[in-house]
PDB file of N, CA and C in Angstrom:
ATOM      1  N   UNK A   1      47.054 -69.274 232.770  1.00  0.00           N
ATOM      2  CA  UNK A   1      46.079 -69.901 231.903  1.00  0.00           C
ATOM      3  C   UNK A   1      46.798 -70.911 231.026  1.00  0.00           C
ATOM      4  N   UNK A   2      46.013 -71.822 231.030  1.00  0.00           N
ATOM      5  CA  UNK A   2      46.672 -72.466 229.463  1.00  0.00           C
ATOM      6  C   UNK A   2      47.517 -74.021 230.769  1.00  0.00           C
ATOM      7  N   UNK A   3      47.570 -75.376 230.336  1.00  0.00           N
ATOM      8  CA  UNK A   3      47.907 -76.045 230.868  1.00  0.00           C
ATOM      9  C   UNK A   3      49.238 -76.562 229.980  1.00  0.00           C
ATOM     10  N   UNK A   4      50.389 -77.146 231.169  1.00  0.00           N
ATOM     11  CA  UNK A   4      51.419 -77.912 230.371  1.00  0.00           C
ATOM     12  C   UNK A   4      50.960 -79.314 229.477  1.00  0.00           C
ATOM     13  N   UNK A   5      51.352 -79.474 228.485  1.00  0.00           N
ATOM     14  CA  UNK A   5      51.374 -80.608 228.024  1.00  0.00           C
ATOM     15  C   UNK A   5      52.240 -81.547 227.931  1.00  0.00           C
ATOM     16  N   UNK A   6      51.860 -82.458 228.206  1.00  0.00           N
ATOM     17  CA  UNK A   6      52.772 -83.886 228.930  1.00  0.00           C
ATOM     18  C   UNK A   6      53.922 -84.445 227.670  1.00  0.00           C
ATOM     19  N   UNK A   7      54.888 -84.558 227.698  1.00  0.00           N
ATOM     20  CA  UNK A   7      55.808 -84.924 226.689  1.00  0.00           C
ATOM     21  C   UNK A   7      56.637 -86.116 226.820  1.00  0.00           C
ATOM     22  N   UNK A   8      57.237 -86.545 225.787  1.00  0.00           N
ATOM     23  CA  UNK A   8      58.200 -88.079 225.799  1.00  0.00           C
ATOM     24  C   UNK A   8      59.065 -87.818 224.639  1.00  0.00           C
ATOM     25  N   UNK A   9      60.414 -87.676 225.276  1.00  0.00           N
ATOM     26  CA  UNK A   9      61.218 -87.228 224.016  1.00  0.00           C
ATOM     27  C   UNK A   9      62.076 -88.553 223.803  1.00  0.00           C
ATOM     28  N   UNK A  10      62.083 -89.115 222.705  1.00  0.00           N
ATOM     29  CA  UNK A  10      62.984 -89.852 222.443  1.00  0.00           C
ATOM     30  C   UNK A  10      63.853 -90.164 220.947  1.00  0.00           C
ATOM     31  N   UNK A  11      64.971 -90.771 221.346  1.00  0.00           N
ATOM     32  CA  UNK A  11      65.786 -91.316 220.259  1.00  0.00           C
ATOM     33  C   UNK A  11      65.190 -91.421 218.977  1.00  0.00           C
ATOM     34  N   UNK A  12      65.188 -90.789 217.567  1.00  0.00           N
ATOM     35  CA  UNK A  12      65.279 -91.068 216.096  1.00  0.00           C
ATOM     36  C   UNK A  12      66.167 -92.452 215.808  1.00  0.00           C
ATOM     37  N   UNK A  13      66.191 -93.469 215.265  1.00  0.00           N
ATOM     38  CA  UNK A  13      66.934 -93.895 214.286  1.00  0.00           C
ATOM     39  C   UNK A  13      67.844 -93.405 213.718  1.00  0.00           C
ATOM     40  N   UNK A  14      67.678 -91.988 213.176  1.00  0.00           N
ATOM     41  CA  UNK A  14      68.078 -91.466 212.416  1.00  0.00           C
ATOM     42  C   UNK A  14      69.318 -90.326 212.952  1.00  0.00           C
ATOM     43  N   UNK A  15      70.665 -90.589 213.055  1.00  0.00           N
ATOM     44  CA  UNK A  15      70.926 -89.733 213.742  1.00  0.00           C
ATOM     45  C   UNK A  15      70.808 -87.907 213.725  1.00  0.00           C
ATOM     46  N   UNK A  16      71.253 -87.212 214.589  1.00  0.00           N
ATOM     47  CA  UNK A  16      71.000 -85.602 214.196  1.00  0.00           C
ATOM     48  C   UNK A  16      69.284 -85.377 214.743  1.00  0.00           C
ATOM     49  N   UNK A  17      67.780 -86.333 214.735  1.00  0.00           N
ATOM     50  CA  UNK A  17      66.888 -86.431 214.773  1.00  0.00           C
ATOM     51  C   UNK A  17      66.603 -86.837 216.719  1.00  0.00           C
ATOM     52  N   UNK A  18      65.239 -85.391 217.031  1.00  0.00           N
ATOM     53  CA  UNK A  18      64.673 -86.016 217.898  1.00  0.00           C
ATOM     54  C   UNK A  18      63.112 -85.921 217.880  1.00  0.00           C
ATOM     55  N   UNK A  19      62.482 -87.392 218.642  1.00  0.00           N
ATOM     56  CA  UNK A  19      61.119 -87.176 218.231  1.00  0.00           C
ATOM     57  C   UNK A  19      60.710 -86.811 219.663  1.00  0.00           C
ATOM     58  N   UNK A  20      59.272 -85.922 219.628  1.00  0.00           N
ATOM     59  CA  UNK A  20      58.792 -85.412 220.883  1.00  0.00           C
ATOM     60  C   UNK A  20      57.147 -86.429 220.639  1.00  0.00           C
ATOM     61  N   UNK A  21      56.612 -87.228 221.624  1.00  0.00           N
ATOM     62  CA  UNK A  21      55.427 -87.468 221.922  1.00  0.00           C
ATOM     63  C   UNK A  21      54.647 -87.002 222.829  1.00  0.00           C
ATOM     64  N   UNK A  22      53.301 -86.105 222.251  1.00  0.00           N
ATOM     65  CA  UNK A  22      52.677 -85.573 222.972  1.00  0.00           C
ATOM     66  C   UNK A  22      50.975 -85.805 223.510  1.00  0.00           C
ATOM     67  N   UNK A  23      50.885 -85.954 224.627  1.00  0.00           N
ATOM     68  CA  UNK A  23      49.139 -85.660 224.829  1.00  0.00           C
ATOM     69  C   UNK A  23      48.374 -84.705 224.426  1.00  0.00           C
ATOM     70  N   UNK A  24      48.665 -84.014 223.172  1.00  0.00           N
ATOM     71  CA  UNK A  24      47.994 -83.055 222.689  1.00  0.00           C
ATOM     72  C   UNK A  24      48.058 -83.037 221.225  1.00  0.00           C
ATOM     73  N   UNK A  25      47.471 -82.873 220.001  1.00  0.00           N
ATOM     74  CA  UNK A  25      47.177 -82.860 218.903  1.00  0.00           C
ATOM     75  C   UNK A  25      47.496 -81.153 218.488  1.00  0.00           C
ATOM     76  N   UNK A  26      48.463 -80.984 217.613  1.00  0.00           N
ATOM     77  CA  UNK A  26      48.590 -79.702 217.340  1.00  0.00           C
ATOM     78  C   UNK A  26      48.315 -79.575 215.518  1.00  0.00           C
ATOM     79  N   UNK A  27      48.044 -80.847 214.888  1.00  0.00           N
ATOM     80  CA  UNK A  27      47.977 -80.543 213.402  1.00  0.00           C
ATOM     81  C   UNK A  27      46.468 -81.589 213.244  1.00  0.00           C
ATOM     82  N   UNK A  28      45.999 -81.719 214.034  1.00  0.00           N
ATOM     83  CA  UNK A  28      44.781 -83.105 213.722  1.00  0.00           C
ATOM     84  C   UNK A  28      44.995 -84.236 212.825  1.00  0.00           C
ATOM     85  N   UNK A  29      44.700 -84.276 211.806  1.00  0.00           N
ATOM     86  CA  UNK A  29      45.610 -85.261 210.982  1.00  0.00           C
ATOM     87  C   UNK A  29      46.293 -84.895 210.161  1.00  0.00           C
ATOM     88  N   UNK A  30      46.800 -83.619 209.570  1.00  0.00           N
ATOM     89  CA  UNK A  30      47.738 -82.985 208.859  1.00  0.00           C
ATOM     90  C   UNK A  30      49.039 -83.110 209.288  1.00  0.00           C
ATOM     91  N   UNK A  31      50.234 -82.788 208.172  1.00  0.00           N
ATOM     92  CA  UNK A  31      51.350 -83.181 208.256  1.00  0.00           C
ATOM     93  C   UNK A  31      51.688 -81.485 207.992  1.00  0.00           C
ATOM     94  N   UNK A  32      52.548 -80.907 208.836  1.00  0.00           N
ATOM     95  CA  UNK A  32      53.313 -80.042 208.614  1.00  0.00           C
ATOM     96  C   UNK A  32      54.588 -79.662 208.796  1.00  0.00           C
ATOM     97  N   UNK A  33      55.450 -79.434 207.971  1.00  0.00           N
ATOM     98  CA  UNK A  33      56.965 -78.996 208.159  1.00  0.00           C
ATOM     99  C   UNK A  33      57.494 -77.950 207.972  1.00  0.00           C
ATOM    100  N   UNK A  34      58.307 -77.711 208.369  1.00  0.00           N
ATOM    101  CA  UNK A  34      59.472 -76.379 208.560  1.00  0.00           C
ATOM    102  C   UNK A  34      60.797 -76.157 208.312  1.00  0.00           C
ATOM    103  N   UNK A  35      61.156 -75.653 207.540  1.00  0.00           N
ATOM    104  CA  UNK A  35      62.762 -75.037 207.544  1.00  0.00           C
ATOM    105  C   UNK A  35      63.605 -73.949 207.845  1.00  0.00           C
ATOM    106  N   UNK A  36      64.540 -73.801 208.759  1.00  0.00           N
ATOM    107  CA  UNK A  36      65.071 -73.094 209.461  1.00  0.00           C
ATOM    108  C   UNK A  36      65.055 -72.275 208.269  1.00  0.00           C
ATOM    109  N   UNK A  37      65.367 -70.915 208.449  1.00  0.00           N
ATOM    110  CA  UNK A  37      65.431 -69.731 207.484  1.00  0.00           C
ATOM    111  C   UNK A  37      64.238 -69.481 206.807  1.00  0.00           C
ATOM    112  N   UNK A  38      62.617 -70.131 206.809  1.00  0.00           N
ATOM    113  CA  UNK A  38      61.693 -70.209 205.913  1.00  0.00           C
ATOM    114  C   UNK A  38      61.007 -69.379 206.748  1.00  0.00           C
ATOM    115  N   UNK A  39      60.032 -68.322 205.993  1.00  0.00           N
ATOM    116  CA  UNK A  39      59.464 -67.473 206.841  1.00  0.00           C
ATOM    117  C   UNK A  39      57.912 -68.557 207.236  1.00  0.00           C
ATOM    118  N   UNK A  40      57.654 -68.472 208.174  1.00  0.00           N
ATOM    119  CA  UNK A  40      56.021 -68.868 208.759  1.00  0.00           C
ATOM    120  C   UNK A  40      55.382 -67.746 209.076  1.00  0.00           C
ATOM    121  N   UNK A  41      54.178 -68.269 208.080  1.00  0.00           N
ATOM    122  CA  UNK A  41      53.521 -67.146 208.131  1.00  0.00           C
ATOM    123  C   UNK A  41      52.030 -66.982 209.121  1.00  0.00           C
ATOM    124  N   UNK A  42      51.653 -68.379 209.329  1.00  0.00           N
ATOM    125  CA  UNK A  42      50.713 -68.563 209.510  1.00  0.00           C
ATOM    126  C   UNK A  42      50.816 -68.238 211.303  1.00  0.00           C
ATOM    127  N   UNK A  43      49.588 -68.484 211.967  1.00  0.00           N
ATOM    128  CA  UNK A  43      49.221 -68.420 213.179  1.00  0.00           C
ATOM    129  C   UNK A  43      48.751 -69.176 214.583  1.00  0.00           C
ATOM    130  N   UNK A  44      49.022 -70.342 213.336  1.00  0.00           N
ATOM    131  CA  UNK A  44      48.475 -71.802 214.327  1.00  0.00           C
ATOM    132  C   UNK A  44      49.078 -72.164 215.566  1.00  0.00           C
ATOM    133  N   UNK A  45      48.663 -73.569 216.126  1.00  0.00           N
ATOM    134  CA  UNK A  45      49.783 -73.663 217.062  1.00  0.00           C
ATOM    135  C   UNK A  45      51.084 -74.434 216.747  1.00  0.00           C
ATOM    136  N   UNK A  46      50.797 -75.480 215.516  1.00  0.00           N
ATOM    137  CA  UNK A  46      51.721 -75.835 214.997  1.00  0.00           C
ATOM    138  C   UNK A  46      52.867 -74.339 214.457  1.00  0.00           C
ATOM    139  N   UNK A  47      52.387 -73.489 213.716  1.00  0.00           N
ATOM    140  CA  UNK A  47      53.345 -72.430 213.332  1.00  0.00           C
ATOM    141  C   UNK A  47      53.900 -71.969 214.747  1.00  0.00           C
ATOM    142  N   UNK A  48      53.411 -71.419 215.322  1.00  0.00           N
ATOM    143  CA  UNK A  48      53.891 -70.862 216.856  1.00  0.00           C
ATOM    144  C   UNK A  48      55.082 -71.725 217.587  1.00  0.00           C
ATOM    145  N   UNK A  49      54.998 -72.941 217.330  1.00  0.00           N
ATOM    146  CA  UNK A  49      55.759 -73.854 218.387  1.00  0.00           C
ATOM    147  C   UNK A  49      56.609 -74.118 217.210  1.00  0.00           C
ATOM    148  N   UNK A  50      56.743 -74.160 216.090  1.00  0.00           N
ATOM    149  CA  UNK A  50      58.360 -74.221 215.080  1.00  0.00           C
ATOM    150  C   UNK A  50      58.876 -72.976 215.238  1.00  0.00           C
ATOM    151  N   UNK A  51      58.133 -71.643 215.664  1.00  0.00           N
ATOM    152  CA  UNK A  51      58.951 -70.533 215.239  1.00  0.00           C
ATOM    153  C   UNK A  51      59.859 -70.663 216.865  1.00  0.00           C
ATOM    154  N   UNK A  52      58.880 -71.279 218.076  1.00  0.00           N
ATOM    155  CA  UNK A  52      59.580 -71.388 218.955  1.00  0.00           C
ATOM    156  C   UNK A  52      60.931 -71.920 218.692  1.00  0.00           C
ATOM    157  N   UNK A  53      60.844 -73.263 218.497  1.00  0.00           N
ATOM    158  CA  UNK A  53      61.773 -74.073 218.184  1.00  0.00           C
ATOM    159  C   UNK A  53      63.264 -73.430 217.638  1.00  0.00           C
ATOM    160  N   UNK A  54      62.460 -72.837 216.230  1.00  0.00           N
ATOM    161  CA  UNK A  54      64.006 -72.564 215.359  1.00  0.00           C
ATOM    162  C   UNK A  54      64.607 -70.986 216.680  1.00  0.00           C
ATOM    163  N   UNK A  55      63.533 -70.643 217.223  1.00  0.00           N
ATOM    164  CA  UNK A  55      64.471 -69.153 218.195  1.00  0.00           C
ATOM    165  C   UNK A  55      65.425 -69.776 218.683  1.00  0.00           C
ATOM    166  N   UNK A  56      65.936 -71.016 218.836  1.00  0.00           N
ATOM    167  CA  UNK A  56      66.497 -71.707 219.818  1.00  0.00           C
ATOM    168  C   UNK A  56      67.990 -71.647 219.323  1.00  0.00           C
ATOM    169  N   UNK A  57      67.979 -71.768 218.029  1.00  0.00           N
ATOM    170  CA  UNK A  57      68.843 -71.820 217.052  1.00  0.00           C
ATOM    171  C   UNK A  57      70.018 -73.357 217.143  1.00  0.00           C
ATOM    172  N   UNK A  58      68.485 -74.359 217.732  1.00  0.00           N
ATOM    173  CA  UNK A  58      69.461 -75.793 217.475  1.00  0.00           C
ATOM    174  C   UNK A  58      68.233 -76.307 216.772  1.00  0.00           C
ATOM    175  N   UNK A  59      68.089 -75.875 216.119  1.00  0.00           N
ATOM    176  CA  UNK A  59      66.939 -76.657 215.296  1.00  0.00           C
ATOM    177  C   UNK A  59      66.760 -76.050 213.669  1.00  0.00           C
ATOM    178  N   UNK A  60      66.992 -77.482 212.676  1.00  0.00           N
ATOM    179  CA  UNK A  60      67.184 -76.788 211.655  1.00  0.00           C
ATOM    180  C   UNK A  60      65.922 -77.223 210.368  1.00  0.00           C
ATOM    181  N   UNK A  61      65.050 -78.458 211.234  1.00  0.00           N
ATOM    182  CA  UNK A  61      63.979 -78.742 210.362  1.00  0.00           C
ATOM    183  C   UNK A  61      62.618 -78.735 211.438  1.00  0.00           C
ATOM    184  N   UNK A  62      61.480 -78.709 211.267  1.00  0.00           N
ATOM    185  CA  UNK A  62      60.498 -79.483 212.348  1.00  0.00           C
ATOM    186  C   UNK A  62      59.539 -79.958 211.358  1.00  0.00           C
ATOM    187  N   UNK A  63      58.690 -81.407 211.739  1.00  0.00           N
ATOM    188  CA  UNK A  63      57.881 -81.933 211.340  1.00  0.00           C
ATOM    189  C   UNK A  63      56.748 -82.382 212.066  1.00  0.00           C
ATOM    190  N   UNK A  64      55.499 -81.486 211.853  1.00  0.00           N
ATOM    191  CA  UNK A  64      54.540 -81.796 213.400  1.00  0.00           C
ATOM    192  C   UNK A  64      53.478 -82.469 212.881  1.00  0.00           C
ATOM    193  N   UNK A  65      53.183 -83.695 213.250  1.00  0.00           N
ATOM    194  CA  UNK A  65      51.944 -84.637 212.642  1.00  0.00           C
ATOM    195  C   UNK A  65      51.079 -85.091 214.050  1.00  0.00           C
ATOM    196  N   UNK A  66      49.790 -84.421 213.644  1.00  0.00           N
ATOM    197  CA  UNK A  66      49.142 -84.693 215.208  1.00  0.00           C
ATOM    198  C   UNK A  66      49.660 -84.586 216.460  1.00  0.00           C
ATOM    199  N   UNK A  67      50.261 -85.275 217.410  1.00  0.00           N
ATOM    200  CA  UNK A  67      50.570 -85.137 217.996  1.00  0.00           C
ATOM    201  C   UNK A  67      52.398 -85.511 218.584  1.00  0.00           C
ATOM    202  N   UNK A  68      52.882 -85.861 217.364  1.00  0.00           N
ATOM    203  CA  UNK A  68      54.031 -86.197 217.351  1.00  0.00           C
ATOM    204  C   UNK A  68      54.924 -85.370 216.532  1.00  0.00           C
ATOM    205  N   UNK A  69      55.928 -84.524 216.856  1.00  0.00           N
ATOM    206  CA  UNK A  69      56.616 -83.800 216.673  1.00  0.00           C
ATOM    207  C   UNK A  69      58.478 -84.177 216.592  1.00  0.00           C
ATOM    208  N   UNK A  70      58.819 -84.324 215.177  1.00  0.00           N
ATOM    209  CA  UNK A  70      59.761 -84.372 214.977  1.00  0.00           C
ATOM    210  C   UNK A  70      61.149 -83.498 214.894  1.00  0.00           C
ATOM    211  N   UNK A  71      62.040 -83.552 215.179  1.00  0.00           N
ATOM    212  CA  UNK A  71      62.886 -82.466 215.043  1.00  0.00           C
ATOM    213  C   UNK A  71      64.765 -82.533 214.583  1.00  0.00           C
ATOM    214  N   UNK A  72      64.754 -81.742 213.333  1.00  0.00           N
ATOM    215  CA  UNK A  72      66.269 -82.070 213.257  1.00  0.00           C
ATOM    216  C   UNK A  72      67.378 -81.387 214.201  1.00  0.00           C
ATOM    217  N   UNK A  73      68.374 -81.645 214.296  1.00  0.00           N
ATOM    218  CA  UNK A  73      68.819 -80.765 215.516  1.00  0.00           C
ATOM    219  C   UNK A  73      69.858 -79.918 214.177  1.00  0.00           C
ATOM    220  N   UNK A  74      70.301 -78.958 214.600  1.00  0.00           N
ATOM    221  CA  UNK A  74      71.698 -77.887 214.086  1.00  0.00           C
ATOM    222  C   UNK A  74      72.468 -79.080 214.230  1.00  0.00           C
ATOM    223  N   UNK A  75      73.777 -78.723 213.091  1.00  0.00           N
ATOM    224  CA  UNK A  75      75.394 -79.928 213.675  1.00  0.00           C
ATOM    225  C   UNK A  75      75.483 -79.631 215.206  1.00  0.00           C
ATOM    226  N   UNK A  76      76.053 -79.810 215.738  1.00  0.00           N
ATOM    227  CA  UNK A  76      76.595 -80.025 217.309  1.00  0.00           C
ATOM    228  C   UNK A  76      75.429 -79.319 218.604  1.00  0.00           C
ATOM    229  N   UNK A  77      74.581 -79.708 217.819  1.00  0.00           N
ATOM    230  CA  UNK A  77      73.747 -78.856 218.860  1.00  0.00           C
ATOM    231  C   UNK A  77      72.685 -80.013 219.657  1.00  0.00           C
ATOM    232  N   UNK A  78      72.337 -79.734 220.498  1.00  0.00           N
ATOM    233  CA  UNK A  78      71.530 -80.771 221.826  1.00  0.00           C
ATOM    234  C   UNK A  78      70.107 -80.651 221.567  1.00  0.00           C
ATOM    235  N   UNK A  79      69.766 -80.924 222.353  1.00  0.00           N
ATOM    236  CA  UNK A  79      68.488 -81.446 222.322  1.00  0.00           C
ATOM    237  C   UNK A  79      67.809 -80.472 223.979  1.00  0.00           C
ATOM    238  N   UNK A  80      68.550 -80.444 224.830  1.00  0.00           N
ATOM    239  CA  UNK A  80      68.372 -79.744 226.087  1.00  0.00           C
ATOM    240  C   UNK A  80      67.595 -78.448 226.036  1.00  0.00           C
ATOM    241  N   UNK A  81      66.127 -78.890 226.719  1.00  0.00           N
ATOM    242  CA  UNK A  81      65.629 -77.469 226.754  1.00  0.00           C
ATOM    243  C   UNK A  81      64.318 -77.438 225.412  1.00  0.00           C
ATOM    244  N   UNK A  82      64.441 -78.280 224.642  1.00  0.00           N
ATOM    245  CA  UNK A  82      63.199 -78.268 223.474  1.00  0.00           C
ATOM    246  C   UNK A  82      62.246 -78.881 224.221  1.00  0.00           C
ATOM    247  N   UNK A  83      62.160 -79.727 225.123  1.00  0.00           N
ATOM    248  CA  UNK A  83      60.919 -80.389 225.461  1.00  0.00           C
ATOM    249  C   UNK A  83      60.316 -79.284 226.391  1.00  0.00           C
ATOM    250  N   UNK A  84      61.049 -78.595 227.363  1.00  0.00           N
ATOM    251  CA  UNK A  84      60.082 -77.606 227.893  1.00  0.00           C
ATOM    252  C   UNK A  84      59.243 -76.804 226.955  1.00  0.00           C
ATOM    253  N   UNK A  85      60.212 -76.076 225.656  1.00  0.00           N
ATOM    254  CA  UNK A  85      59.501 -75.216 224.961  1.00  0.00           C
ATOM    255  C   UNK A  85      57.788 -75.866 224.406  1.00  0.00           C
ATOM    256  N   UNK A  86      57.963 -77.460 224.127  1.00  0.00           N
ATOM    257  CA  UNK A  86      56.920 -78.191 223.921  1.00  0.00           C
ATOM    258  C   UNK A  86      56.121 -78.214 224.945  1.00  0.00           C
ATOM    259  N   UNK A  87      56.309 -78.337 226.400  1.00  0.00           N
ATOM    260  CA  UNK A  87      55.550 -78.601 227.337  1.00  0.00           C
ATOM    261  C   UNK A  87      54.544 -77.511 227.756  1.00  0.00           C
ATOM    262  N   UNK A  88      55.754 -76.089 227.439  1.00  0.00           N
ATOM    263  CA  UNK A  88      54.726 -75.379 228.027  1.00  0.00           C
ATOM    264  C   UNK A  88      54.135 -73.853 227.001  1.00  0.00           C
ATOM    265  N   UNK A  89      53.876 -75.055 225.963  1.00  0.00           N
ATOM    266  CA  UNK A  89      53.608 -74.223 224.474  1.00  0.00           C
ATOM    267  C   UNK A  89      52.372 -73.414 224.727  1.00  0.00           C
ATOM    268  N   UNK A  90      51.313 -73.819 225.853  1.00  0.00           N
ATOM    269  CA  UNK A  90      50.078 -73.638 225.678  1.00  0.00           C
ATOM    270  C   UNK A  90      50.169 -72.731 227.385  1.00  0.00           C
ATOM    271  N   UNK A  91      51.038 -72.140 227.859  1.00  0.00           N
ATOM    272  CA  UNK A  91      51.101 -71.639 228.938  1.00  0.00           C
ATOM    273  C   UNK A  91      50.847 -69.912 229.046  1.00  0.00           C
ATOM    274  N   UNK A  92      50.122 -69.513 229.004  1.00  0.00           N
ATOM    275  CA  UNK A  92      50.022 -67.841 228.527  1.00  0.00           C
ATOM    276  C   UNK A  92      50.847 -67.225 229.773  1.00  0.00           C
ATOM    277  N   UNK A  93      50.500 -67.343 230.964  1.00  0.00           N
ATOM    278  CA  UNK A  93      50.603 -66.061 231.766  1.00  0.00           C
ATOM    279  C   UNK A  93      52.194 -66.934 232.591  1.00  0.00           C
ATOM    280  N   UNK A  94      53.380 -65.799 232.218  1.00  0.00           N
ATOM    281  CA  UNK A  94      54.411 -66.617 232.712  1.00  0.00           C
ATOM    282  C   UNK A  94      54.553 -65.474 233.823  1.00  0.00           C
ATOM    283  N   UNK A  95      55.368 -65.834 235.248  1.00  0.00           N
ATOM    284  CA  UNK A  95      56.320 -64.716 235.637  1.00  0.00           C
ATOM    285  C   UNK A  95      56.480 -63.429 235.133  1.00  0.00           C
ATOM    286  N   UNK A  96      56.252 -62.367 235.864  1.00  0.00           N
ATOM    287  CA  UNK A  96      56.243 -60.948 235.147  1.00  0.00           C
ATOM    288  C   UNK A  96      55.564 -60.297 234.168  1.00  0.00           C
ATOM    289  N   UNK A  97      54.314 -61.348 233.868  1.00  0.00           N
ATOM    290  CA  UNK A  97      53.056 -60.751 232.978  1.00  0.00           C
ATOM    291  C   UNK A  97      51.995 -61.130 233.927  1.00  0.00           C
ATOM    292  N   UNK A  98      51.706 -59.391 233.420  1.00  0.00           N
ATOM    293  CA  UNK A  98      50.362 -58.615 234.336  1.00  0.00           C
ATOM    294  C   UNK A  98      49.104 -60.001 233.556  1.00  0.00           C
ATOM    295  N   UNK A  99      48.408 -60.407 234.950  1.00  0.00           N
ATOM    296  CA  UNK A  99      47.483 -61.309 234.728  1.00  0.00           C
ATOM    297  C   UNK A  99      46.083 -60.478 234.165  1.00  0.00           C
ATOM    298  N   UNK A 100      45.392 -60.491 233.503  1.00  0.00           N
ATOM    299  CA  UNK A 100      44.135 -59.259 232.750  1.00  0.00           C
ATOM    300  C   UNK A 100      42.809 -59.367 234.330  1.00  0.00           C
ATOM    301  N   UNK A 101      42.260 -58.723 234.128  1.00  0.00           N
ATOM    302  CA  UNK A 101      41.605 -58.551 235.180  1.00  0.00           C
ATOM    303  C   UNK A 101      40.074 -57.954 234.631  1.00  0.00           C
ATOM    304  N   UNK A 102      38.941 -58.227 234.891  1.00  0.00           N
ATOM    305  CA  UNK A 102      37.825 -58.062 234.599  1.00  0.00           C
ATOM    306  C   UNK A 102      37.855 -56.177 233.714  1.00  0.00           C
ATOM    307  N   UNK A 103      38.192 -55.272 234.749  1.00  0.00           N
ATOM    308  CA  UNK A 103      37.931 -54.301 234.243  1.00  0.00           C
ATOM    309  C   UNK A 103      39.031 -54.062 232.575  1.00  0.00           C
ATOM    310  N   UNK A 104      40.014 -54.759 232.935  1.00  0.00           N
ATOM    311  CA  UNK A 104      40.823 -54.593 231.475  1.00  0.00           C
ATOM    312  C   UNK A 104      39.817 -55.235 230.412  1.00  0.00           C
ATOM    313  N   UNK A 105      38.931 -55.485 230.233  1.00  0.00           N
ATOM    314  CA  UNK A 105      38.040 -56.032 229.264  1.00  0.00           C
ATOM    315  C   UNK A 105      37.338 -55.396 228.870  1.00  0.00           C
ATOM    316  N   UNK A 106      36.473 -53.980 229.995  1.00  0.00           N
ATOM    317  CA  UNK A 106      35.190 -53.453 229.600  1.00  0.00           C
ATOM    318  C   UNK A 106      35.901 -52.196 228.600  1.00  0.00           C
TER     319      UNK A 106
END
């Protein structure tokens, strides 16, 4: 369930910085940010996809505005591997999870 969303990661200006562009809107027009060590509390999909992020432990800020998603990286740390976590933010049923089935409902 749940489809990938299409991504474009590119170069900051700014070094240490990468920006992710997405076909999908995760804050509508709100601006939200994150700091590594800060608890999130909330449930959104913006919260969900920073807590992804910082599990990664190369990521030490995120800034998600509509559909464009900013990201600081850790010192020496890459960038390799964040755009999947973006792509397939909205993917429920991975490999090795039991798919639900009509009677699991009643």
């Amino acid at each position: 369930m749940g489809e990938p969303i299409a991504v474009i990661q590119k170069q900051s200006n700014r070094p240490g910085y990468v920006r992710f562009e997405t076909n999908r809107t995760f804050t509508g027009m709100g601006h939200e940010s994150y700091l590594a060590g800060d608890a999130i509390y909330g449930e959104r999909p913006p919260d969900e996809l920073a807590r992804s992020l910082f599990a990664t432990d190369k990521v030490e800020e995120v800034h998600i505005y509509a559909q464009m998603i900013t990201v600081k990286l850790a010192d020496d740390a890459s960038s390799v591997g964040l755009k999947s976590i973006i792509a397939d933010h909205y993917i429920y049923y991975r490999p090795d999870v039991e798919v639900p089935t009509a009677e699991s409902f009643s």
